[in-house]
Structures are given as C-alpha cells and as structure tokens.
N, C-alpha and C. Protein backbone atom coordinates (compact mmCIF):
# COMPACT_ATOMS: atom_id res chain seq x y z
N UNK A 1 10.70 27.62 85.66
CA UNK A 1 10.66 28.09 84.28
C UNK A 1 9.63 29.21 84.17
N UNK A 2 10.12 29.98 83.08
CA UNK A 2 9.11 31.19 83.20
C UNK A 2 8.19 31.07 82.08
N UNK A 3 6.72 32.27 81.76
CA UNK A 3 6.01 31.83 81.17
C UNK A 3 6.65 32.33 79.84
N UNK A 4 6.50 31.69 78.76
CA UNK A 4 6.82 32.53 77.18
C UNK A 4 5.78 33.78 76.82
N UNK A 5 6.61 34.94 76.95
CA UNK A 5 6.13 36.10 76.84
C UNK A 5 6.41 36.35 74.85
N UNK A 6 5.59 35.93 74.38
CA UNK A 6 5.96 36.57 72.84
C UNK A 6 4.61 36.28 72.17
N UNK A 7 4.15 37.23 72.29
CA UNK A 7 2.99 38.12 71.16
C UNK A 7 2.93 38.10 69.78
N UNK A 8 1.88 37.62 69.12
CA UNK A 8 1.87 38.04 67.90
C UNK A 8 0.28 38.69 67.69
N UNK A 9 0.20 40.26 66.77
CA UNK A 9 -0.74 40.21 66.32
C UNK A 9 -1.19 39.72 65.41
N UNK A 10 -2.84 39.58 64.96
CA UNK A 10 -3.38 38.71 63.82
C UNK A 10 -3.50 38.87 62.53
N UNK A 11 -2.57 40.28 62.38
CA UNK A 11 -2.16 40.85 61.21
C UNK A 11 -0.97 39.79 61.10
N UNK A 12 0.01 39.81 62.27
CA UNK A 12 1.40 39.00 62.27
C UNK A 12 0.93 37.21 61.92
N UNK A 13 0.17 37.02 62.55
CA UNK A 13 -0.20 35.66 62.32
C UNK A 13 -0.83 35.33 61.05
N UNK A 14 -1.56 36.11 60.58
CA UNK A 14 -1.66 36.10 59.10
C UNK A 14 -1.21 35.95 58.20
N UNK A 15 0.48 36.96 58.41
CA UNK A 15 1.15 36.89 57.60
C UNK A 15 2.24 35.63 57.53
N UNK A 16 2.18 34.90 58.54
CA UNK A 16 2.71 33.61 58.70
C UNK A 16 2.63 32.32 58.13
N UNK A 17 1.06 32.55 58.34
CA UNK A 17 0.20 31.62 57.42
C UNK A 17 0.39 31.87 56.07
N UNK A 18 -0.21 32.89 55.53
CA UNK A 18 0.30 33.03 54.32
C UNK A 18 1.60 32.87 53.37
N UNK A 19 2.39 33.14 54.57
CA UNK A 19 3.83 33.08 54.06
C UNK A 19 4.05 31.27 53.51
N UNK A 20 4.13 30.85 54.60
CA UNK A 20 3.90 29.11 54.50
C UNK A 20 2.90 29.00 53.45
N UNK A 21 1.87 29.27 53.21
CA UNK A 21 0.99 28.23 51.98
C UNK A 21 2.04 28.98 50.63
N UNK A 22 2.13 30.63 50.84
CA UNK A 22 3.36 30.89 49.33
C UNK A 22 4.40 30.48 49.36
N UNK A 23 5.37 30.07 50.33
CA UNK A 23 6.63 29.17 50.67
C UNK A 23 6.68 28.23 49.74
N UNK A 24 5.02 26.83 49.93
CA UNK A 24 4.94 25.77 49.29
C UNK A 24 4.54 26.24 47.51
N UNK A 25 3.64 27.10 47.56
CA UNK A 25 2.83 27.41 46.43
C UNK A 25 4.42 27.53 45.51
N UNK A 26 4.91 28.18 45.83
CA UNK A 26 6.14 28.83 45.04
C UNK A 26 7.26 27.91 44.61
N UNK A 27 6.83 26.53 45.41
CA UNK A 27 7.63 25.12 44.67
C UNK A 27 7.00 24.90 42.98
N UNK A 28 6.12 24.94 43.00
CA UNK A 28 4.73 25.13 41.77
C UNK A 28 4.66 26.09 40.88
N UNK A 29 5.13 27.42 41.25
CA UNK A 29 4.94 28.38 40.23
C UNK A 29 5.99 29.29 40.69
N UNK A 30 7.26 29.16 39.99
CA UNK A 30 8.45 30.39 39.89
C UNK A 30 7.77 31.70 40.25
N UNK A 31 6.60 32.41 39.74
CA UNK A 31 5.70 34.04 39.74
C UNK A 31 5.62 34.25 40.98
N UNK A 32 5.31 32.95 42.01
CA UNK A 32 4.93 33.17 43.73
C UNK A 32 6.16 34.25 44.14
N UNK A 33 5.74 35.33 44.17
CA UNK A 33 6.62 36.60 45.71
C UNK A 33 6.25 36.26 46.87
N UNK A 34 7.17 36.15 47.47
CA UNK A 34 7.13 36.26 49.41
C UNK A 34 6.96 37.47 49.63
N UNK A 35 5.90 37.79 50.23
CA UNK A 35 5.63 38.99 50.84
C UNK A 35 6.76 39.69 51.69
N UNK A 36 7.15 40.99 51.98
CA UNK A 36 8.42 41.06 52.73
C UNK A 36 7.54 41.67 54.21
N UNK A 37 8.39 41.26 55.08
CA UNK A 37 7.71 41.60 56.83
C UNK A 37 6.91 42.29 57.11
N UNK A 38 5.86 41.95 57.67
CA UNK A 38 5.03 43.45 57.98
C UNK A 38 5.69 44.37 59.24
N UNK A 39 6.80 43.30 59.83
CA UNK A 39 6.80 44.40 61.65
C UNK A 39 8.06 43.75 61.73
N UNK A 40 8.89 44.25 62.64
CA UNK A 40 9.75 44.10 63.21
C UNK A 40 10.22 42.78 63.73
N UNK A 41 8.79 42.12 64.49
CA UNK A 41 8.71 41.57 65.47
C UNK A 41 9.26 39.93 64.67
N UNK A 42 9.07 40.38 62.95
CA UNK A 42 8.97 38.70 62.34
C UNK A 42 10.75 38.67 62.13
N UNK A 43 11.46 39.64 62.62
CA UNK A 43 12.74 39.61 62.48
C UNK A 43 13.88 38.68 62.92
N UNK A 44 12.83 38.70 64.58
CA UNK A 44 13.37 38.35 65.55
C UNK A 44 14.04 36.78 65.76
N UNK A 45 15.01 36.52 66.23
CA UNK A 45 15.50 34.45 65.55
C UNK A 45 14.72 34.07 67.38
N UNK A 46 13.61 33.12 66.57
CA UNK A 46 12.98 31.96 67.32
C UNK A 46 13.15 30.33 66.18
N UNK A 47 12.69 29.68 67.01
CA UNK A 47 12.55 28.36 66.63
C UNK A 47 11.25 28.36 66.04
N UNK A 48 11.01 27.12 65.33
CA UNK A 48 9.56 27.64 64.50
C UNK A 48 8.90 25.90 64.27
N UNK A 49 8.07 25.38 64.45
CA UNK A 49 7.80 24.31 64.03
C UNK A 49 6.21 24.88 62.54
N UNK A 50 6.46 24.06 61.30
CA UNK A 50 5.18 24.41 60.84
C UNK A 50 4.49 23.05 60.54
N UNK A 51 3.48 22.58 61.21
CA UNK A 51 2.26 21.64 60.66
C UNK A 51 1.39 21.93 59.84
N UNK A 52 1.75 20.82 58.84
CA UNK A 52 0.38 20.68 57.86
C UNK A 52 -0.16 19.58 58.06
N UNK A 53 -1.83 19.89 57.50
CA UNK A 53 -2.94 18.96 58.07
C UNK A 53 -3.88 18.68 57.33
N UNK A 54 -3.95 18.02 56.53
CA UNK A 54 -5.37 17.85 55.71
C UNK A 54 -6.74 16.84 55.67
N UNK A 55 -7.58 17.48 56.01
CA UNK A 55 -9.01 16.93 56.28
C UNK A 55 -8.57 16.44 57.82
N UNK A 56 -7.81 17.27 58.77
CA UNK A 56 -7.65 17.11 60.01
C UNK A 56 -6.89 15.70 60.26
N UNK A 57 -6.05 15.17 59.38
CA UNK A 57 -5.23 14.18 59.43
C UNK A 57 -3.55 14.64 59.04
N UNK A 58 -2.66 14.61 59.42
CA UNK A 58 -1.44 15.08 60.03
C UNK A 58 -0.61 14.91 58.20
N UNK A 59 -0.28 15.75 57.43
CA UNK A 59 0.27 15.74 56.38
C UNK A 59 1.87 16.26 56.16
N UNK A 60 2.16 16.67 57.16
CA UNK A 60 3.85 17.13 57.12
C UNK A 60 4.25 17.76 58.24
N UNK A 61 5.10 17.27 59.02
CA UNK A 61 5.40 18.72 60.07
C UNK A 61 6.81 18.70 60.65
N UNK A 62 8.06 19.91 60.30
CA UNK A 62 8.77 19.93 60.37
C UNK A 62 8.95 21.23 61.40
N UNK A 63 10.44 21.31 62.18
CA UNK A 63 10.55 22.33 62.85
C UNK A 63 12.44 22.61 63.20
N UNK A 64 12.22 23.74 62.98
CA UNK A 64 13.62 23.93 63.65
C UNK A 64 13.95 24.65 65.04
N UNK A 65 14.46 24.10 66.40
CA UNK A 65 14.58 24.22 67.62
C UNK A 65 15.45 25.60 67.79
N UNK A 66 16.12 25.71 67.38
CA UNK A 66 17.18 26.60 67.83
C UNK A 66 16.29 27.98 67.28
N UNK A 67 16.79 29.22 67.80
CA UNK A 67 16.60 30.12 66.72
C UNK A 67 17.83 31.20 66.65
N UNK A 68 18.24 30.48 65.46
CA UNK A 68 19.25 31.07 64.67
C UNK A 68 19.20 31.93 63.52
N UNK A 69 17.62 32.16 63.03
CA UNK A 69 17.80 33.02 62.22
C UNK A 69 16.06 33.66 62.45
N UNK A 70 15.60 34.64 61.48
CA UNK A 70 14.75 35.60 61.60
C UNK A 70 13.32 34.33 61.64
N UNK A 71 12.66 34.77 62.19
CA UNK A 71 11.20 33.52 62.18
C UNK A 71 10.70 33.62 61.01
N UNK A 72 11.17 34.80 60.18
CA UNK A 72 10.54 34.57 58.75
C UNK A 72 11.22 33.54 58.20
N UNK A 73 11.94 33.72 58.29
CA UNK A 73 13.65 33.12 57.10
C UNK A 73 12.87 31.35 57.52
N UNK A 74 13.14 31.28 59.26
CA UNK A 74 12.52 30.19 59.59
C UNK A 74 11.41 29.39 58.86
N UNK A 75 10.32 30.04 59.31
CA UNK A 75 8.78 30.04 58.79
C UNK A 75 9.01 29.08 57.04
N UNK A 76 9.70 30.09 56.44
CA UNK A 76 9.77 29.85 54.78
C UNK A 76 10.22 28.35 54.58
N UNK A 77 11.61 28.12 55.99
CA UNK A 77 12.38 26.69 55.43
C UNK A 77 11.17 25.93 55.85
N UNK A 78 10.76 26.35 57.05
CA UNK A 78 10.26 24.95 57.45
C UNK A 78 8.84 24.73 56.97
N UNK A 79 8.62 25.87 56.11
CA UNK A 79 7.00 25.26 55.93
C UNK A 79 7.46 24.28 53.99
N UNK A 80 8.44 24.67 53.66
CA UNK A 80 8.94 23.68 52.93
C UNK A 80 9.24 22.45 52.97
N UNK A 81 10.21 22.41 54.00
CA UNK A 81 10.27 21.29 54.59
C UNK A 81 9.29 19.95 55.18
N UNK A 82 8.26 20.53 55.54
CA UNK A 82 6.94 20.08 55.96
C UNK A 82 6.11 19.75 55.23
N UNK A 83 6.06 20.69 53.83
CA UNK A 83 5.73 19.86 52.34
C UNK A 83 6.14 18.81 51.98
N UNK A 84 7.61 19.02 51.63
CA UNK A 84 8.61 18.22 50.67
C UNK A 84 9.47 17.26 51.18
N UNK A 85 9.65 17.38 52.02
CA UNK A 85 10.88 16.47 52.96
C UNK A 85 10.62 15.99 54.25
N UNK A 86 9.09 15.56 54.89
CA UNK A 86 8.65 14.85 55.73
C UNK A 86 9.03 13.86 55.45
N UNK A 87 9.55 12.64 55.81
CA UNK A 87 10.01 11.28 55.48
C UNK A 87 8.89 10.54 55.62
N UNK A 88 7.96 10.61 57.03
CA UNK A 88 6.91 9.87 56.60
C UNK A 88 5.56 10.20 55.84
N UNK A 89 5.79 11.39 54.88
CA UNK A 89 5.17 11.42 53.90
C UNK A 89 5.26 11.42 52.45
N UNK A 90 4.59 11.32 51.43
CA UNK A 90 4.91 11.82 49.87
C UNK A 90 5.17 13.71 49.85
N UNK A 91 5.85 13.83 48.92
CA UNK A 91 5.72 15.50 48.53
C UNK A 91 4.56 16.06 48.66
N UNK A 92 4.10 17.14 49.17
CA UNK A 92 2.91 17.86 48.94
C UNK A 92 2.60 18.39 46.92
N UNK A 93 1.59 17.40 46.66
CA UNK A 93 1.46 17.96 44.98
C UNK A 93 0.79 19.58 45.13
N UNK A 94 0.90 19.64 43.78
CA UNK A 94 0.18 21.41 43.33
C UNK A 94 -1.87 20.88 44.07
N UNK A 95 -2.46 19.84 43.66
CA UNK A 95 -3.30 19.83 43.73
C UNK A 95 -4.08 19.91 45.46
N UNK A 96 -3.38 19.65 46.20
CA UNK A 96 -3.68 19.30 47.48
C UNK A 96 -3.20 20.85 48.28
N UNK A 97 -2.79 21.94 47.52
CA UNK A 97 -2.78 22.96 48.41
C UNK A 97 -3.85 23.62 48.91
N UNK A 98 -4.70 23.49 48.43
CA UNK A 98 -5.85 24.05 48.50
C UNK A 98 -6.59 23.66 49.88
N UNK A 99 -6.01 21.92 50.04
CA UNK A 99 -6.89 21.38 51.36
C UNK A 99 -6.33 21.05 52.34
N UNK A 100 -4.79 22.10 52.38
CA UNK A 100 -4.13 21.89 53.54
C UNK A 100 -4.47 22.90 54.79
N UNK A 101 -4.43 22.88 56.05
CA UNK A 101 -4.85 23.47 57.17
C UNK A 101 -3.65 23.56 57.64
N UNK A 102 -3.09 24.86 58.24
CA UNK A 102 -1.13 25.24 58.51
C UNK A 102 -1.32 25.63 60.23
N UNK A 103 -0.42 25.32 60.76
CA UNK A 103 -0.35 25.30 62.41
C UNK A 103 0.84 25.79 62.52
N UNK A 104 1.21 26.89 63.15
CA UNK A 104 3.07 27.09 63.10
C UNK A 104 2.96 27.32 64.94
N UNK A 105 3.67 27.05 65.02
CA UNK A 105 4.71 27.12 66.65
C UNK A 105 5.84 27.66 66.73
N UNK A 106 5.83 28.61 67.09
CA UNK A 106 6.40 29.89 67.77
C UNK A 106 7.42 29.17 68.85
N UNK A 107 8.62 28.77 68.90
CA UNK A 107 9.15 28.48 70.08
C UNK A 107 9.93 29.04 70.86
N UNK A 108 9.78 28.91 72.40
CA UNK A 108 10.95 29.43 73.54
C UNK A 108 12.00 28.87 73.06
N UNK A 109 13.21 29.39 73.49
CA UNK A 109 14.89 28.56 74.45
C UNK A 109 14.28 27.67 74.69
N UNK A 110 14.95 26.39 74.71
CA UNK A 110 15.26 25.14 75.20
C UNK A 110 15.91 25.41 76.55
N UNK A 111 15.10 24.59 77.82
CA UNK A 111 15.75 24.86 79.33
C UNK A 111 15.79 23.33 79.84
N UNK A 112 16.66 22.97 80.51
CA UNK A 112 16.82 21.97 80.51
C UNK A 112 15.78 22.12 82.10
N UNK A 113 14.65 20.92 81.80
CA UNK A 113 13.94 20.43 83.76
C UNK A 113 14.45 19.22 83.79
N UNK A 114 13.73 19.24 85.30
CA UNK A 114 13.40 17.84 86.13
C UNK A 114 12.06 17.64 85.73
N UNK A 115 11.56 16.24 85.50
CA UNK A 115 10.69 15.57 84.59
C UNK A 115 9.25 16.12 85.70
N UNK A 116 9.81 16.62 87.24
CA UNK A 116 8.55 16.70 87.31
C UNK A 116 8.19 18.35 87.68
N UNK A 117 9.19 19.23 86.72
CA UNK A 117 8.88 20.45 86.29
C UNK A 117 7.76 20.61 85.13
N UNK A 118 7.20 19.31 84.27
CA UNK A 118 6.94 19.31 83.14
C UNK A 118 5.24 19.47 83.38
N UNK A 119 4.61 20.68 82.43
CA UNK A 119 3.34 20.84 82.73
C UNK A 119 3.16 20.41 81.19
N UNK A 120 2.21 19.27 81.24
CA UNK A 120 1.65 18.55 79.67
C UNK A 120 0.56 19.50 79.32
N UNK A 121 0.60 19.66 78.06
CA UNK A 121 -0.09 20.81 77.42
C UNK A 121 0.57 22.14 77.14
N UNK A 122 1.70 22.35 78.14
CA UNK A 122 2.10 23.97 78.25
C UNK A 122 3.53 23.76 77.81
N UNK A 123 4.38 22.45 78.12
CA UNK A 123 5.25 22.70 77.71
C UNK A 123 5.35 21.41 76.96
N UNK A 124 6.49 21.84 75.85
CA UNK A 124 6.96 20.74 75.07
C UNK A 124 7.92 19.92 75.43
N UNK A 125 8.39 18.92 74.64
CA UNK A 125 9.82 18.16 75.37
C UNK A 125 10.41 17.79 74.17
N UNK A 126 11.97 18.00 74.79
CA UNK A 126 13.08 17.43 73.75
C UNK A 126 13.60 16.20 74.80
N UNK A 127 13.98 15.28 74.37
CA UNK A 127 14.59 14.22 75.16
C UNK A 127 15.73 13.49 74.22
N UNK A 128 16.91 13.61 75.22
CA UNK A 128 18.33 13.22 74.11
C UNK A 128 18.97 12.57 75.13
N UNK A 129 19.37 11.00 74.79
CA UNK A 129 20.30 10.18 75.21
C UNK A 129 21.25 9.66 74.02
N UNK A 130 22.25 9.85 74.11
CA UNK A 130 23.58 9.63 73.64
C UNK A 130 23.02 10.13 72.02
N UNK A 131 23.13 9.28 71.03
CA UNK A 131 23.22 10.38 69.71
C UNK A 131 21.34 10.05 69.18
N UNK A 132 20.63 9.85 70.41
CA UNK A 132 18.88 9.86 69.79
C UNK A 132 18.07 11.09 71.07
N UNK A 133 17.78 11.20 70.14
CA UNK A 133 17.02 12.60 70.31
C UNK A 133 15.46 12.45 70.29
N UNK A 134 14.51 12.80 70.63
CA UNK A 134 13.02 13.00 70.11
C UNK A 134 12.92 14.42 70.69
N UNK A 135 11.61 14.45 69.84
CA UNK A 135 10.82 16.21 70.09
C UNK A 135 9.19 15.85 70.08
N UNK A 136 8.47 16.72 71.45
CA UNK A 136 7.14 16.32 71.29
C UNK A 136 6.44 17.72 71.74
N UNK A 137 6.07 18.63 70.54
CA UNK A 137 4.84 19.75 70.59
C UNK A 137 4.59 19.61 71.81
N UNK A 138 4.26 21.32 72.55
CA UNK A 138 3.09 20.74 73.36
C UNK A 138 1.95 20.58 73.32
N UNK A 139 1.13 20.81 71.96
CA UNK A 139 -0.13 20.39 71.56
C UNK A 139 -0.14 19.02 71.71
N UNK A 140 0.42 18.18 71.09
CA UNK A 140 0.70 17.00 71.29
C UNK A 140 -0.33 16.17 72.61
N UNK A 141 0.90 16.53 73.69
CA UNK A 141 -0.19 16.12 75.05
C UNK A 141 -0.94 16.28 75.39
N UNK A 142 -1.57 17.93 74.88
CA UNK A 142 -2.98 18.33 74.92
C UNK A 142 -3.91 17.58 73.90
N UNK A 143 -3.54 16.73 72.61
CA UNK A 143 -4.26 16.94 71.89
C UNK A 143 -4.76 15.12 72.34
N UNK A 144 -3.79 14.41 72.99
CA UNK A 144 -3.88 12.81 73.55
C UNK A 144 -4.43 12.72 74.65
N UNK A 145 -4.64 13.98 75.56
CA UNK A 145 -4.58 13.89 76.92
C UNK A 145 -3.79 12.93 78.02
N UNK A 146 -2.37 13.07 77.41
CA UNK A 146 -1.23 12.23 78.03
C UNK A 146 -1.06 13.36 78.99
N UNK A 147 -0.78 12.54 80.26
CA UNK A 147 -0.61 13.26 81.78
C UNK A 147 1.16 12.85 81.97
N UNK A 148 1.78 13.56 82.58
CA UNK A 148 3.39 13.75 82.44
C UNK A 148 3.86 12.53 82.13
N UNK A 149 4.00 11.63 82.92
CA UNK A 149 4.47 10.11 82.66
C UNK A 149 4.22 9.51 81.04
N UNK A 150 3.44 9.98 80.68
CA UNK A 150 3.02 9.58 79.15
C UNK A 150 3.65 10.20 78.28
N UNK A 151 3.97 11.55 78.81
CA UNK A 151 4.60 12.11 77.81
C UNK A 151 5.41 11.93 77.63
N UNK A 152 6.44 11.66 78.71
CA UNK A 152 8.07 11.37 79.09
C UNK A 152 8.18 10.33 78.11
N UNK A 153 7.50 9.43 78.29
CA UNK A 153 7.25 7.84 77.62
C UNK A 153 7.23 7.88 76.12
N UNK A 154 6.35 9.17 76.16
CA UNK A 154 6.15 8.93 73.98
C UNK A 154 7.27 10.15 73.46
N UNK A 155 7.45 10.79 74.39
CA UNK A 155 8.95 11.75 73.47
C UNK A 155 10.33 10.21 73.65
N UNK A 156 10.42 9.56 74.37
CA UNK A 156 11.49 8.88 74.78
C UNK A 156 11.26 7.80 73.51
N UNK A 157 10.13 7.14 73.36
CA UNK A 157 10.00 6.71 72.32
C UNK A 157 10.12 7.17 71.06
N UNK A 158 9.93 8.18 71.04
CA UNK A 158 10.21 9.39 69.54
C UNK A 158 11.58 9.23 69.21
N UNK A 159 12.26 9.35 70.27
CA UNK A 159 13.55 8.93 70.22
C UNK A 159 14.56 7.82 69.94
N UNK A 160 13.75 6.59 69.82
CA UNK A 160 14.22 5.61 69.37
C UNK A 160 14.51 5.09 70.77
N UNK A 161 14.15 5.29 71.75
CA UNK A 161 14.68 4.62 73.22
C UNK A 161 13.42 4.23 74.13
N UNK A 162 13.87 3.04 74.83
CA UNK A 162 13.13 2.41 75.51
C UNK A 162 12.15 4.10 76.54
N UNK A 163 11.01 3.39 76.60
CA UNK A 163 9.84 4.72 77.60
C UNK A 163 10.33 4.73 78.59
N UNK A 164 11.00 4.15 79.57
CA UNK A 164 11.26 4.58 80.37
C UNK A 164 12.51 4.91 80.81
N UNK A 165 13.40 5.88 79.36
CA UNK A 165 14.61 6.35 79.37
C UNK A 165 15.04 7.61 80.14
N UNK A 166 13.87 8.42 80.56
CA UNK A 166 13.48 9.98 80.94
C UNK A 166 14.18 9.24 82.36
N UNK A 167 13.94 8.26 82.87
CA UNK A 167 14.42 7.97 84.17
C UNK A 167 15.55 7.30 84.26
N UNK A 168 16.30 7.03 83.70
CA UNK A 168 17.92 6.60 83.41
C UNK A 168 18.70 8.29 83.19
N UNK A 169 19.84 7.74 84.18
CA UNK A 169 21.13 8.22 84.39
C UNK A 169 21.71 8.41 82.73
N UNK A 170 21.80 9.75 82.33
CA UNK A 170 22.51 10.26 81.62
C UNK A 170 21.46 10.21 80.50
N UNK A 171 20.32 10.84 80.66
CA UNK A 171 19.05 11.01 79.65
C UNK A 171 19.11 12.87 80.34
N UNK A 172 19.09 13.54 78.69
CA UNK A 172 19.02 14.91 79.22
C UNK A 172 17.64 15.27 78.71
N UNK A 173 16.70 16.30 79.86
CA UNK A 173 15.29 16.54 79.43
C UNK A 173 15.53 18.38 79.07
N UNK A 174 14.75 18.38 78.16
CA UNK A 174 14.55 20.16 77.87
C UNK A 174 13.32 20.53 77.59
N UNK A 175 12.51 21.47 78.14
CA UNK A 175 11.55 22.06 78.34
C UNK A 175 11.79 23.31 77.15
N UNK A 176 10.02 23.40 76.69
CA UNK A 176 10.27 24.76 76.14
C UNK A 176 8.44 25.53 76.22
N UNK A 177 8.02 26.19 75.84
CA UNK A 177 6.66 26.61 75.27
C UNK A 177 6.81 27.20 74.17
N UNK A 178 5.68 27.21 73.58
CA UNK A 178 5.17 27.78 71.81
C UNK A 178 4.18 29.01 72.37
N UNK A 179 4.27 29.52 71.01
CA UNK A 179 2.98 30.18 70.80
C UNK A 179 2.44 29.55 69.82
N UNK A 180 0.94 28.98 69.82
CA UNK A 180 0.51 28.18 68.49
C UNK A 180 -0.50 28.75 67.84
N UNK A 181 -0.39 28.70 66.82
CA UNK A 181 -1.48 29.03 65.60
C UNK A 181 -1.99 28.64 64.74
C-alpha cells in the first residue's frame, strides 16, 4: 500500500473547521452562510470522517467512506450528522457549540490487505462479514495503543462479530489512511 499523498494548507484546514462548527451553527440560526471554497483542492470527492469532542470526551462522530462527492459537500453532511444523528448521542443543543473541539479525517480509497499489511496508527480498518460491517480511525489505535491484533479484534467487534472474525474464511479487511486535523 502506498503512502496517502494529500495536502492541505492551514488556510484549507481552517476553512474546514469552520465550515463544520457553521454546518452545525446553521441548524440554530437560518442567517448562518457557508463560506464558498477557498481552492480547488476542497473540490476534490474524498471520504471525510468529522469528530466532535467536548471537554476531550467523544460527543458525535460520523463519516462517510466512499468519496463520491466534493470534501466540502462531504465536510457539511457529516459534520451534521455528527451533531444530530449520532445514535449514541443526544442532538448537539445551540448552547454547547461553543465547547465543542472538531477533528475531520481526510480519507484514502479503501484497499483491501492481509491483516498483517496493517500498520496501527497509520492505517485505519473497515472489516465486513456478510451484512456487518465496522470502521476503526486510525487515530483510534494510536490513541489506545492497540498493537495489530487488537485492532483487528475491536474493528471486528465494531462490527457486531465475534474478535476473532479478521481470521475466519470469508471476513473481508480494507485498509485506508487519513489526513487528520
């Protein structure tokens, strides 16, 4: 697998962030404008995960894998989504915008490895056996210090399937990297 070559400057990353807190803000107040692109580069269709976090405790985080449409277009659903439609959370209220902290992930193509292609920390994992699926950041492993076997174990579990599914016949693994912010 190769390394993820995709750049953003901190003008670009700025405007990301921002975009996401006016995404949510703009559930709250009809007046919120979305800023329109600063560059080219936000055109481009990636996958996008956005985390929210408040007082460094995990408050919403949604993502979409594929990239099918512009990372802005992205950016906008999913930092909504990550508000409003986390299942294991309440709605993000008007009052709590203020003390949210935003993380977005930039994602590669999905490549399908062998489990012991998988570098924890660098790359993420999708793991899908028959109609269950899980997805695990690669911050994630960096942030547990889970070493490959662990990881295999807690995306497989994400999935609703026994940990040690990554090693059963007809479990498909997919590799990807982020850029995180």
């Amino acid at each position: 697998m190769s390394d993820f070559e995709f750049e953003l400057s901190q003008a670009e990353r700025d405007y990301l962030r921002e975009l996401v807190r006016l995404s949510i803000a703009s559930r709250f107040d009809a007046n919120v404008m979305l800023p329109k692109p600063i560059s080219e580069k936000l055109e481009q269709p990636f996958g996008a995960f956005v985390t929210l976090k408040k007082q460094g405790h995990l408050r919403g985080c949604i993502g979409h894998i594929v990239g099918d449409q512009p990372i802005r277009e992205t950016i906008i659903r999913m930092a909504k989504a990550a508000a409003f439609n986390d299942p294991r959370f309440p709605p993000v209220n008007k009052e709590e915008l203020n003390d949210l902290s935003v993380e977005i992930s930039i994602l590669s193509p999905l490549v399908s490895c062998a489990a012991g292609d998988i570098v924890p920390g660098r790359h993420g994992l999708l793991v899908r056996r028959g109609p269950h699926s899980g997805l695990l950041l690669p911050q994630v492993a960096a942030e547990y210090g889970w070493d490959r076997e662990t990881f295999l174990s807690q995306t497989c579990r994400k999935a609703g399937l026994p940990g040690n599914a990554w090693q059963q016949s007809g479990t498909e693994i997919f590799c990807f990297e982020a850029v995180i912010f």
